[in-house]
C-alpha atoms as a PDB file:
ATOM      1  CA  UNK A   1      -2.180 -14.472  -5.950  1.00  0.00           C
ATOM      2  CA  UNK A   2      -0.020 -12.607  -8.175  1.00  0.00           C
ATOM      3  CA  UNK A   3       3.624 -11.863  -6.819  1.00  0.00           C
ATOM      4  CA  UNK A   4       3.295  -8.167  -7.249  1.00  0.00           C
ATOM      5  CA  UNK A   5       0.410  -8.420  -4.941  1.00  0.00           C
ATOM      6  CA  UNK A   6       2.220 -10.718  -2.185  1.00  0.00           C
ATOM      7  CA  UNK A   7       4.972  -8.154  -2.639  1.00  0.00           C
ATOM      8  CA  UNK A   8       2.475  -4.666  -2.405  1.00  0.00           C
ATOM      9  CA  UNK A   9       0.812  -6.208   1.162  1.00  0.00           C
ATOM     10  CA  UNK A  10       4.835  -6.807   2.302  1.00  0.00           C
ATOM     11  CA  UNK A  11       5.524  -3.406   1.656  1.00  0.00           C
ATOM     12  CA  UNK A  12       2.666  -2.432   3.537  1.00  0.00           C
ATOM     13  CA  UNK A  13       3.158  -4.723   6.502  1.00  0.00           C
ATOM     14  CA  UNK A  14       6.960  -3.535   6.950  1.00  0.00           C
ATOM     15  CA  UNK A  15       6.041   0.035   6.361  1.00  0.00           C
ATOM     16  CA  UNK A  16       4.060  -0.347   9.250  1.00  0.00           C
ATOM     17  CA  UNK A  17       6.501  -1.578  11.664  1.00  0.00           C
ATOM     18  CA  UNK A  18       9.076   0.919   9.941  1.00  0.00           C
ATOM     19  CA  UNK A  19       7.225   3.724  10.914  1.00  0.00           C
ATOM     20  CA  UNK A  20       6.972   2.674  14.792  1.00  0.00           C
ATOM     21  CA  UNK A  21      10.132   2.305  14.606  1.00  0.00           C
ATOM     22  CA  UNK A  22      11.341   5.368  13.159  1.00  0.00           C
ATOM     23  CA  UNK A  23       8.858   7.879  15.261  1.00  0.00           C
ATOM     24  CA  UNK A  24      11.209   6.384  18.095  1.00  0.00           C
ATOM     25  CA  UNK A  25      14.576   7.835  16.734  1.00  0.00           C
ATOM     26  CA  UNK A  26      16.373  10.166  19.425  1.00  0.00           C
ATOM     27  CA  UNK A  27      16.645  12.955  18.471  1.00  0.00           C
ATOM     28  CA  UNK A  28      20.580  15.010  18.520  1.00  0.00           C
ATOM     29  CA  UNK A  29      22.193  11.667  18.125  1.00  0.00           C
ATOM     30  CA  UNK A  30      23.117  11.054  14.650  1.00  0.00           C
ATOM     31  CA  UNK A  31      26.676  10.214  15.320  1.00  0.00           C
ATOM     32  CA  UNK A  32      26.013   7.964  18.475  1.00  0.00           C
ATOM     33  CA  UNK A  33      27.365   4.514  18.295  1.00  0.00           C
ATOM     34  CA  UNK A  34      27.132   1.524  20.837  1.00  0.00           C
ATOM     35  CA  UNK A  35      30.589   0.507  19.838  1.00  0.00           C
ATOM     36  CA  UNK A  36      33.695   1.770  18.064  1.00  0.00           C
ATOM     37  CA  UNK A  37      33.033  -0.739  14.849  1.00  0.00           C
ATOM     38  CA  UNK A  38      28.909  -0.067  14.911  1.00  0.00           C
ATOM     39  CA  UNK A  39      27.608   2.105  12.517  1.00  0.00           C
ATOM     40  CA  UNK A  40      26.151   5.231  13.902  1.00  0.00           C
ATOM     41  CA  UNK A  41      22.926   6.107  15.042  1.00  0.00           C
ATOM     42  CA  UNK A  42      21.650   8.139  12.310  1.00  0.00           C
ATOM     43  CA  UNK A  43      22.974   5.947   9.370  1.00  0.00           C
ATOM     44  CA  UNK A  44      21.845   3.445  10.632  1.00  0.00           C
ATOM     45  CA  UNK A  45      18.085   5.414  10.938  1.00  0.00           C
ATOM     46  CA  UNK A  46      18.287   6.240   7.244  1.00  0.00           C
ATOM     47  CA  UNK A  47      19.144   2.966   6.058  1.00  0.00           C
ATOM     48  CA  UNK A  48      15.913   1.467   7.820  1.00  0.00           C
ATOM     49  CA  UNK A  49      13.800   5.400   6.465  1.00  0.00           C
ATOM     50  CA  UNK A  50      15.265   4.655   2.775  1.00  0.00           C
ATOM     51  CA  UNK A  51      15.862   0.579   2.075  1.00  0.00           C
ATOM     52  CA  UNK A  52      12.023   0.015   0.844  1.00  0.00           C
ATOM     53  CA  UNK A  53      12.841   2.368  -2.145  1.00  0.00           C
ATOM     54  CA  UNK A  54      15.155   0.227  -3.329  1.00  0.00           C
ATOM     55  CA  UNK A  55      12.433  -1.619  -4.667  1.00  0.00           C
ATOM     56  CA  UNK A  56      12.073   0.850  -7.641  1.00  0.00           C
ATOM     57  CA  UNK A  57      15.724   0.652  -8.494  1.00  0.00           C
ATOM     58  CA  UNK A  58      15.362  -3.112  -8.585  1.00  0.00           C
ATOM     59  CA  UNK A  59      12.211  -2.830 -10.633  1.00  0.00           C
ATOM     60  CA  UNK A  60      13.338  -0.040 -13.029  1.00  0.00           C
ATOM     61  CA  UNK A  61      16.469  -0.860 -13.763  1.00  0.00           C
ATOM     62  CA  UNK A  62      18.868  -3.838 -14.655  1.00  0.00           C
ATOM     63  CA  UNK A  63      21.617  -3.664 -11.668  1.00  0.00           C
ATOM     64  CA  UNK A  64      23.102  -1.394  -9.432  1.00  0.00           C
ATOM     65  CA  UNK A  65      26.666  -0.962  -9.564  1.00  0.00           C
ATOM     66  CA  UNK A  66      28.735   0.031  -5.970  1.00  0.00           C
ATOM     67  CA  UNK A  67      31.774   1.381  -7.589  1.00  0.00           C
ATOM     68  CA  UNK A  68      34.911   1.592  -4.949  1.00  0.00           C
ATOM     69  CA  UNK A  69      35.212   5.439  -5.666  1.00  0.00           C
ATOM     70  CA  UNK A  70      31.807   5.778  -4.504  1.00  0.00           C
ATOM     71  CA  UNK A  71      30.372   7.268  -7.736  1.00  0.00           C
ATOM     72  CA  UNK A  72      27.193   5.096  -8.148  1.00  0.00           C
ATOM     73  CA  UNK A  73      24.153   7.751  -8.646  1.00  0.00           C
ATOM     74  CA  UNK A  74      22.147   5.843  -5.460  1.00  0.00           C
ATOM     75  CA  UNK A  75      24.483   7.740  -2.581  1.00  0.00           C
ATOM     76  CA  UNK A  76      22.866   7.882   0.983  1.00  0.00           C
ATOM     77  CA  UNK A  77      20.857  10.966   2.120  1.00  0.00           C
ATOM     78  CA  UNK A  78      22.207  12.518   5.546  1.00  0.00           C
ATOM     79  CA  UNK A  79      18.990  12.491   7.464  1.00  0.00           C
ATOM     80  CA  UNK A  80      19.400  14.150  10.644  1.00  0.00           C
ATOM     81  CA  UNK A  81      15.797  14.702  12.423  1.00  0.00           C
ATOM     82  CA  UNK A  82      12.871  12.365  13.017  1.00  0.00           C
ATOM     83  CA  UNK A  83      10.716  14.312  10.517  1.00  0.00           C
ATOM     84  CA  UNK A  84      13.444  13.767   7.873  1.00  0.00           C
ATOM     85  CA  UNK A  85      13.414  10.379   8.800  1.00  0.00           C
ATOM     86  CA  UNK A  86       9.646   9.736   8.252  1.00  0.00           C
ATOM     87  CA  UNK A  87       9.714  11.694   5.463  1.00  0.00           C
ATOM     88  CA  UNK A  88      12.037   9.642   3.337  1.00  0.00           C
ATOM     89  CA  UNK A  89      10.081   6.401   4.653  1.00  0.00           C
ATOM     90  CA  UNK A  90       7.147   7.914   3.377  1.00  0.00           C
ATOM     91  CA  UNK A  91       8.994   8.640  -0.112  1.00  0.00           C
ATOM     92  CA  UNK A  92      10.629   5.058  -0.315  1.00  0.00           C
ATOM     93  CA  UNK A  93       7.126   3.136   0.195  1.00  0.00           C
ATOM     94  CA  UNK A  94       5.577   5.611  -2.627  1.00  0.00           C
ATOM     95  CA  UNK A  95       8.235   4.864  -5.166  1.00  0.00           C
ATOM     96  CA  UNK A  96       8.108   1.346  -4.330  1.00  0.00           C
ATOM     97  CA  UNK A  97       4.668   0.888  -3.900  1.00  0.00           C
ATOM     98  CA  UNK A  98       4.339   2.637  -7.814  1.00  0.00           C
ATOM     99  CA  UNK A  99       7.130   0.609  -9.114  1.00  0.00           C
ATOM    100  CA  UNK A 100       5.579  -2.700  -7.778  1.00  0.00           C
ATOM    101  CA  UNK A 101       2.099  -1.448  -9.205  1.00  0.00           C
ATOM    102  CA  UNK A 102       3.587  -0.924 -12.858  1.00  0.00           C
ATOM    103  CA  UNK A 103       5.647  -3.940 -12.812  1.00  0.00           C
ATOM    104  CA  UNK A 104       4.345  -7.317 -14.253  1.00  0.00           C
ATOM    105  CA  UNK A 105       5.304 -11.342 -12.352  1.00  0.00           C
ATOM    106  CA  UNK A 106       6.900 -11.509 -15.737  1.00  0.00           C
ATOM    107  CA  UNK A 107       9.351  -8.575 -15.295  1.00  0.00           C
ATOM    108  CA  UNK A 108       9.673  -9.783 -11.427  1.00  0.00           C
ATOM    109  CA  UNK A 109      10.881 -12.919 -13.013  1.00  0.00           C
ATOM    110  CA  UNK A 110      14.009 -11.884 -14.866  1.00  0.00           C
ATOM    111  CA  UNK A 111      17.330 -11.093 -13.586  1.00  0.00           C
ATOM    112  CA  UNK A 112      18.643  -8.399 -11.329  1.00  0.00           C
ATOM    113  CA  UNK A 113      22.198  -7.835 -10.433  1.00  0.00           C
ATOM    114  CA  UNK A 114      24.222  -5.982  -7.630  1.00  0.00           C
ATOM    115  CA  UNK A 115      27.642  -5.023  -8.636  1.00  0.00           C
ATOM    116  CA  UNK A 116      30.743  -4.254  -6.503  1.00  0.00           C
ATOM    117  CA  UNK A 117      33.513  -2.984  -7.940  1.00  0.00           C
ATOM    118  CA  UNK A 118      32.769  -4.371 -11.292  1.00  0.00           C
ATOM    119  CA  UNK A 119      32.569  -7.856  -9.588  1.00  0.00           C
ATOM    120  CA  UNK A 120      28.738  -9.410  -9.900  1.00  0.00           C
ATOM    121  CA  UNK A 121      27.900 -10.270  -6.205  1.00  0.00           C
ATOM    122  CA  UNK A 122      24.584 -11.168  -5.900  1.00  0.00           C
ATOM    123  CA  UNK A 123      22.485 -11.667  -9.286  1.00  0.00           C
ATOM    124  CA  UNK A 124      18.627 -13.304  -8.872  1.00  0.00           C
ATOM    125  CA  UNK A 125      15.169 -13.000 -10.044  1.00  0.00           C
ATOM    126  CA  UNK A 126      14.242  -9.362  -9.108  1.00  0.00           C
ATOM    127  CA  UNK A 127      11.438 -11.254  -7.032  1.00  0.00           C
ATOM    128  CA  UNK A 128      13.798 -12.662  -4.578  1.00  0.00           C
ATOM    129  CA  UNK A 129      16.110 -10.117  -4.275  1.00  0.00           C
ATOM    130  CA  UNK A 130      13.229  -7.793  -3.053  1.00  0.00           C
ATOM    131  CA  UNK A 131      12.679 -10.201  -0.679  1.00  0.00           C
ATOM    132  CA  UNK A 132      16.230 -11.252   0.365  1.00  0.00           C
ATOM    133  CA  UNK A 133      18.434  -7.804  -0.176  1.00  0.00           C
ATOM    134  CA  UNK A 134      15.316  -5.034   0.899  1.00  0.00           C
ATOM    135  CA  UNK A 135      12.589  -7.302   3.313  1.00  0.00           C
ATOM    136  CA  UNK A 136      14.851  -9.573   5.128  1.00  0.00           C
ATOM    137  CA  UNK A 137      17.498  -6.961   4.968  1.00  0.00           C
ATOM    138  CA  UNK A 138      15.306  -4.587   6.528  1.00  0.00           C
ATOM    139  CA  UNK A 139      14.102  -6.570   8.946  1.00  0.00           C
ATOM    140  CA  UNK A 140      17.904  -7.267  10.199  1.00  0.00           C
ATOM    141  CA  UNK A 141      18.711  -3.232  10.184  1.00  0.00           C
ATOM    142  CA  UNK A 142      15.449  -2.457  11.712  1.00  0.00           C
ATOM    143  CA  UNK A 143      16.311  -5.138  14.392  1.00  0.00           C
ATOM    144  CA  UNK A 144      19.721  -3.163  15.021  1.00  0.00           C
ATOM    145  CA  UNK A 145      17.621   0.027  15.390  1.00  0.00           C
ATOM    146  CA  UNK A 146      15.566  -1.436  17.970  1.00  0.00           C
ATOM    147  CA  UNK A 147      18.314  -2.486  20.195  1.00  0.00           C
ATOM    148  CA  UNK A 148      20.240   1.317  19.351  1.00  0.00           C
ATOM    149  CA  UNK A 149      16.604   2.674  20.685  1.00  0.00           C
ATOM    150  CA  UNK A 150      16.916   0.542  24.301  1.00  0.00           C
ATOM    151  CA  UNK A 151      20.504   1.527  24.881  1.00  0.00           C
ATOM    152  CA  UNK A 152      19.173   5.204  24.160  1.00  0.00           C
ATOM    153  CA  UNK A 153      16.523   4.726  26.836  1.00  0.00           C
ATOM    154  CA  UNK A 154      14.060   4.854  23.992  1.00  0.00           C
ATOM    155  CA  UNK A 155      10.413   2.718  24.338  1.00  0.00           C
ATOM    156  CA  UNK A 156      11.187   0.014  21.325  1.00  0.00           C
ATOM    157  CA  UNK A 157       8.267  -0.813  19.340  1.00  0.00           C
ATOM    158  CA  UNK A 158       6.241  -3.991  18.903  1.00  0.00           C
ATOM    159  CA  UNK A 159       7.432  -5.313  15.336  1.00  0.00           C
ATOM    160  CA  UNK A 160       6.696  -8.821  14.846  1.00  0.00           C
ATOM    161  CA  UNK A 161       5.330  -9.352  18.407  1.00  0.00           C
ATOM    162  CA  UNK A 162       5.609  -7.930  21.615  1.00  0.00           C
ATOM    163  CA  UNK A 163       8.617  -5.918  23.275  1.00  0.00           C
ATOM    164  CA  UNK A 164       9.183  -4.640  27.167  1.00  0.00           C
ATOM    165  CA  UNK A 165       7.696  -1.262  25.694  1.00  0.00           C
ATOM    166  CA  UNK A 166       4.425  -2.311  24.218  1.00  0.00           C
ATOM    167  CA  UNK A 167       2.318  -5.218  23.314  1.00  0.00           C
ATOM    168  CA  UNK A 168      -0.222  -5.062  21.226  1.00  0.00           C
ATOM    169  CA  UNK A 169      -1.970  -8.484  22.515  1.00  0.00           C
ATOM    170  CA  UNK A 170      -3.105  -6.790  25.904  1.00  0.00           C
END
Protein backbone atom coordinates (compact mmCIF):
# COMPACT_ATOMS: atom_id res chain seq x y z
CA UNK A 1 0.00 0.00 0.00
CA UNK A 2 1.24 3.27 -0.94
CA UNK A 3 1.65 5.87 2.02
CA UNK A 4 -0.54 8.42 0.39
CA UNK A 5 -3.18 5.83 0.47
CA UNK A 6 -2.62 4.72 4.30
CA UNK A 7 -2.64 8.47 4.82
CA UNK A 8 -6.14 9.31 2.47
CA UNK A 9 -8.19 6.29 4.60
CA UNK A 10 -6.64 8.22 8.02
CA UNK A 11 -8.03 11.28 6.93
CA UNK A 12 -11.15 9.68 6.34
CA UNK A 13 -11.35 7.67 9.54
CA UNK A 14 -10.58 10.91 11.77
CA UNK A 15 -12.87 13.02 9.72
CA UNK A 16 -15.37 10.79 10.81
CA UNK A 17 -14.96 10.94 14.43
CA UNK A 18 -14.23 14.82 13.93
CA UNK A 19 -17.46 15.42 12.71
CA UNK A 20 -19.35 13.60 15.77
CA UNK A 21 -17.52 15.44 17.62
CA UNK A 22 -17.95 18.77 16.34
CA UNK A 23 -22.00 18.49 15.68
CA UNK A 24 -21.73 18.29 19.64
CA UNK A 25 -20.20 21.85 20.19
CA UNK A 26 -22.49 24.09 22.56
CA UNK A 27 -23.50 26.50 21.17
CA UNK A 28 -22.97 30.54 22.93
CA UNK A 29 -19.88 29.27 24.60
CA UNK A 30 -16.89 30.22 22.74
CA UNK A 31 -15.11 31.79 25.61
CA UNK A 32 -15.99 29.00 28.24
CA UNK A 33 -13.10 27.44 29.95
CA UNK A 34 -12.93 24.54 32.60
CA UNK A 35 -10.05 26.29 34.22
CA UNK A 36 -8.27 29.64 34.36
CA UNK A 37 -5.00 28.13 32.32
CA UNK A 38 -7.40 25.91 29.72
CA UNK A 39 -7.87 27.18 26.50
CA UNK A 40 -11.37 28.17 25.73
CA UNK A 41 -14.14 26.44 24.40
CA UNK A 42 -14.30 27.70 21.00
CA UNK A 43 -10.47 27.65 20.25
CA UNK A 44 -10.23 24.82 21.27
CA UNK A 45 -13.42 23.72 18.67
CA UNK A 46 -11.53 25.29 15.79
CA UNK A 47 -8.35 23.76 16.40
CA UNK A 48 -10.03 20.16 16.24
CA UNK A 49 -12.63 21.94 12.79
CA UNK A 50 -9.17 23.20 11.14
CA UNK A 51 -5.91 20.81 12.19
CA UNK A 52 -6.60 18.17 9.16
CA UNK A 53 -5.81 21.09 6.71
CA UNK A 54 -2.65 21.33 7.85
CA UNK A 55 -1.94 18.52 5.78
CA UNK A 56 -1.79 20.75 2.61
CA UNK A 57 0.58 23.19 4.20
CA UNK A 58 2.82 20.26 5.05
CA UNK A 59 2.44 18.87 1.56
CA UNK A 60 2.73 22.17 -0.39
CA UNK A 61 5.17 23.79 1.17
CA UNK A 62 8.71 23.41 2.82
CA UNK A 63 8.03 24.64 6.63
CA UNK A 64 5.91 26.74 8.50
CA UNK A 65 7.40 29.41 10.39
CA UNK A 66 5.51 30.65 14.00
CA UNK A 67 7.11 33.98 14.20
CA UNK A 68 6.80 35.58 17.97
CA UNK A 69 5.00 38.72 16.46
CA UNK A 70 2.46 36.47 15.20
CA UNK A 71 2.87 37.35 11.49
CA UNK A 72 2.99 33.80 9.94
CA UNK A 73 0.22 33.85 6.97
CA UNK A 74 -1.53 30.43 8.72
CA UNK A 75 -3.41 32.67 11.69
CA UNK A 76 -6.49 30.90 13.35
CA UNK A 77 -10.06 31.56 12.07
CA UNK A 78 -12.54 32.77 14.97
CA UNK A 79 -15.23 30.21 14.49
CA UNK A 80 -18.06 30.95 16.61
CA UNK A 81 -21.21 28.59 15.63
CA UNK A 82 -21.50 24.86 15.04
CA UNK A 83 -22.16 25.43 11.31
CA UNK A 84 -18.89 27.42 11.12
CA UNK A 85 -17.37 24.75 12.81
CA UNK A 86 -18.40 21.95 10.36
CA UNK A 87 -17.85 24.04 7.73
CA UNK A 88 -14.15 24.57 8.14
CA UNK A 89 -13.87 20.65 8.93
CA UNK A 90 -15.39 20.12 5.78
CA UNK A 91 -12.80 22.65 4.06
CA UNK A 92 -9.67 21.17 5.95
CA UNK A 93 -10.44 17.38 4.83
CA UNK A 94 -10.94 18.81 1.06
CA UNK A 95 -7.64 20.58 0.97
CA UNK A 96 -6.03 17.77 2.57
CA UNK A 97 -7.63 15.09 0.99
CA UNK A 98 -6.43 17.04 -2.65
CA UNK A 99 -3.04 17.69 -1.36
CA UNK A 100 -2.54 13.98 -0.29
CA UNK A 101 -4.07 12.95 -3.80
CA UNK A 102 -1.41 15.13 -5.79
CA UNK A 103 1.41 14.29 -3.63
CA UNK A 104 3.80 11.33 -4.47
CA UNK A 105 5.57 8.61 -1.27
CA UNK A 106 8.54 10.31 -2.80
CA UNK A 107 7.59 13.93 -1.89
CA UNK A 108 6.08 12.38 1.55
CA UNK A 109 9.59 11.26 2.03
CA UNK A 110 11.57 14.48 2.19
CA UNK A 111 11.84 16.92 4.88
CA UNK A 112 9.37 19.21 6.54
CA UNK A 113 10.13 21.73 9.15
CA UNK A 114 8.17 23.75 11.89
CA UNK A 115 9.81 26.90 12.88
CA UNK A 116 9.46 28.99 16.09
CA UNK A 117 10.87 32.04 16.28
CA UNK A 118 13.48 31.33 13.75
CA UNK A 119 14.49 28.29 15.95
CA UNK A 120 13.85 24.74 13.91
CA UNK A 121 11.68 22.72 16.42
CA UNK A 122 10.49 19.84 14.95
CA UNK A 123 11.93 18.88 11.33
CA UNK A 124 10.88 15.09 9.83
CA UNK A 125 9.80 13.32 6.81
CA UNK A 126 6.51 15.13 5.87
CA UNK A 127 5.07 11.46 6.32
CA UNK A 128 5.53 11.42 9.98
CA UNK A 129 4.84 14.70 10.81
CA UNK A 130 1.27 14.22 9.31
CA UNK A 131 1.03 11.57 11.48
CA UNK A 132 2.70 12.89 14.69
CA UNK A 133 1.93 16.94 14.56
CA UNK A 134 -1.94 16.66 12.67
CA UNK A 135 -3.31 12.69 13.54
CA UNK A 136 -1.97 12.11 16.92
CA UNK A 137 -2.25 15.76 17.59
CA UNK A 138 -5.74 15.69 16.73
CA UNK A 139 -6.58 12.92 18.42
CA UNK A 140 -5.14 14.61 21.82
CA UNK A 141 -7.27 18.05 21.08
CA UNK A 142 -10.24 16.13 20.05
CA UNK A 143 -9.84 14.15 23.36
CA UNK A 144 -9.86 17.65 25.27
CA UNK A 145 -13.07 18.50 23.34
CA UNK A 146 -14.73 15.51 24.48
CA UNK A 147 -14.18 16.04 28.09
CA UNK A 148 -15.11 20.24 27.46
CA UNK A 149 -18.50 18.54 25.89
CA UNK A 150 -19.29 16.37 29.41
CA UNK A 151 -18.58 19.29 31.68
CA UNK A 152 -21.04 21.25 29.25
CA UNK A 153 -23.66 18.56 29.81
CA UNK A 154 -23.12 17.69 26.19
CA UNK A 155 -23.72 13.69 24.92
CA UNK A 156 -19.79 12.94 23.95
CA UNK A 157 -19.41 10.89 20.98
CA UNK A 158 -18.11 7.37 20.40
CA UNK A 159 -14.49 8.01 18.84
CA UNK A 160 -12.35 5.11 19.09
CA UNK A 161 -14.89 3.02 21.10
CA UNK A 162 -17.65 3.49 23.23
CA UNK A 163 -18.52 6.53 25.65
CA UNK A 164 -21.49 6.93 28.51
CA UNK A 165 -23.37 8.73 25.51
CA UNK A 166 -23.33 6.18 22.78
CA UNK A 167 -21.94 2.91 21.73
CA UNK A 168 -21.93 1.85 18.62
CA UNK A 169 -21.43 -2.06 19.56
CA UNK A 170 -25.13 -2.35 20.91
Amino acid sequence: MKMTELLLADLEREAASTRRALERVPEGRYDWKPHEKSMPLGYLATIVATILGWIQFMIEEDQLDMTPQGDSKHKPQKLTTRSELIAALDDSVAKARKALENTTDEHLLTTWKFVVGGHVASENPRHIMIRDAVFSHLAHHRGQLTVYLRLNDAPVPSIYGPSADENPFR
